[in-house]
Protein backbone atom coordinates (compact mmCIF):
# COMPACT_ATOMS: atom_id res chain seq x y z
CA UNK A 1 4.42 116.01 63.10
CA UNK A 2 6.42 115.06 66.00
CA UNK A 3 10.49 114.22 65.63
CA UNK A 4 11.47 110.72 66.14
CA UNK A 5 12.80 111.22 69.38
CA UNK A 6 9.74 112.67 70.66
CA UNK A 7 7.38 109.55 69.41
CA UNK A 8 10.16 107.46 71.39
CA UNK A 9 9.40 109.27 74.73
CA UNK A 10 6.07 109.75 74.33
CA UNK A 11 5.87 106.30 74.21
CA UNK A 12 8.15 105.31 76.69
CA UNK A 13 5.87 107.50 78.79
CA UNK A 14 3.21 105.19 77.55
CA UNK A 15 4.84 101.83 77.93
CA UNK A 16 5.63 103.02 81.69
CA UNK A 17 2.40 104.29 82.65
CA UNK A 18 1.41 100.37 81.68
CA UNK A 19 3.72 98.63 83.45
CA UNK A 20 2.66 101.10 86.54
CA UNK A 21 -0.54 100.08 86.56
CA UNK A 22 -0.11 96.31 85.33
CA UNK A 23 2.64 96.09 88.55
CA UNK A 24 0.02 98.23 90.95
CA UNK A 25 -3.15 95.46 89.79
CA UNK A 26 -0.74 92.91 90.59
CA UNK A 27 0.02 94.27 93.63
CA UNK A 28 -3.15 94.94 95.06
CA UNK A 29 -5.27 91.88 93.70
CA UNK A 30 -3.14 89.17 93.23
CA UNK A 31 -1.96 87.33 90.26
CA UNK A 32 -5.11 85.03 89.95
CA UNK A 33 -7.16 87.50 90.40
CA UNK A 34 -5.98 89.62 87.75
CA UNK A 35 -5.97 87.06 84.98
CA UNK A 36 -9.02 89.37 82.93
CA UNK A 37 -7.24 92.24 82.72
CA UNK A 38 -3.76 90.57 82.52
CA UNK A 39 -3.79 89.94 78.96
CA UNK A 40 -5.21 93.08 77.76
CA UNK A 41 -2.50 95.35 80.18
CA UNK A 42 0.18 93.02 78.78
CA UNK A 43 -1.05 93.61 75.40
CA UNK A 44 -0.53 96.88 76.15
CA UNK A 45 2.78 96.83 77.50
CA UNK A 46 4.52 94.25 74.50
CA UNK A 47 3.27 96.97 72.06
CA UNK A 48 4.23 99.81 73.62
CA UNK A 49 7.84 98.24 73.62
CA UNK A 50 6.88 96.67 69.80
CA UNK A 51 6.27 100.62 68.67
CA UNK A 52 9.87 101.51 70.93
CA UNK A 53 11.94 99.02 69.13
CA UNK A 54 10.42 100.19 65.46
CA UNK A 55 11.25 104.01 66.01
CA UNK A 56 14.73 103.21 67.85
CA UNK A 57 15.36 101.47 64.41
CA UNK A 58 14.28 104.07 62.24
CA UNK A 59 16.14 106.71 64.30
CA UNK A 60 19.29 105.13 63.53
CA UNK A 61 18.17 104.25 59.91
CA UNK A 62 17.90 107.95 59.33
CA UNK A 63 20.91 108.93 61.84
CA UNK A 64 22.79 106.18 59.11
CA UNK A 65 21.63 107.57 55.89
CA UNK A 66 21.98 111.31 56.87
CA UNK A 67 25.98 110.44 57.53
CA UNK A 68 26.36 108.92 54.31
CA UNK A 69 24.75 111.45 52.37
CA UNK A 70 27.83 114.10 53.86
């Protein structure tokens, strides 16, 4: 199984490759032209940074509970 800190960049890899292609759609069609896929991509990109936030907290959960066990 993968460390902590690799789950965090693998998806902050994730969550950037979204935004890349949410910002390029946007970009190249348009705002109201993108309204399909806008939700899904955006979906996308609010979980990505959902997952982020979760393993950031459990990180320093662990990082925490390690130092009082010393």
């Amino acid at each position: 199984m993968a460390s902590l800190q690799e789950q965090i960049d693998f998806m902050q890899k994730e969550h950037d490759r979204c935004k890349l292609v949410y910002d390029f759609l946007l970009k190249e069609f348009g705002e109201k032209n993108i309204s399909i896929l806008d939700e899904e991509v955006s979906e996308k990109i609010h979980f990505a940074q959902a997952i982020i936030f979760s393993l950031k907290e459990l990180q320093t959960f662990k990082m925490s509970a390690h130092g009082k066990a010393k």
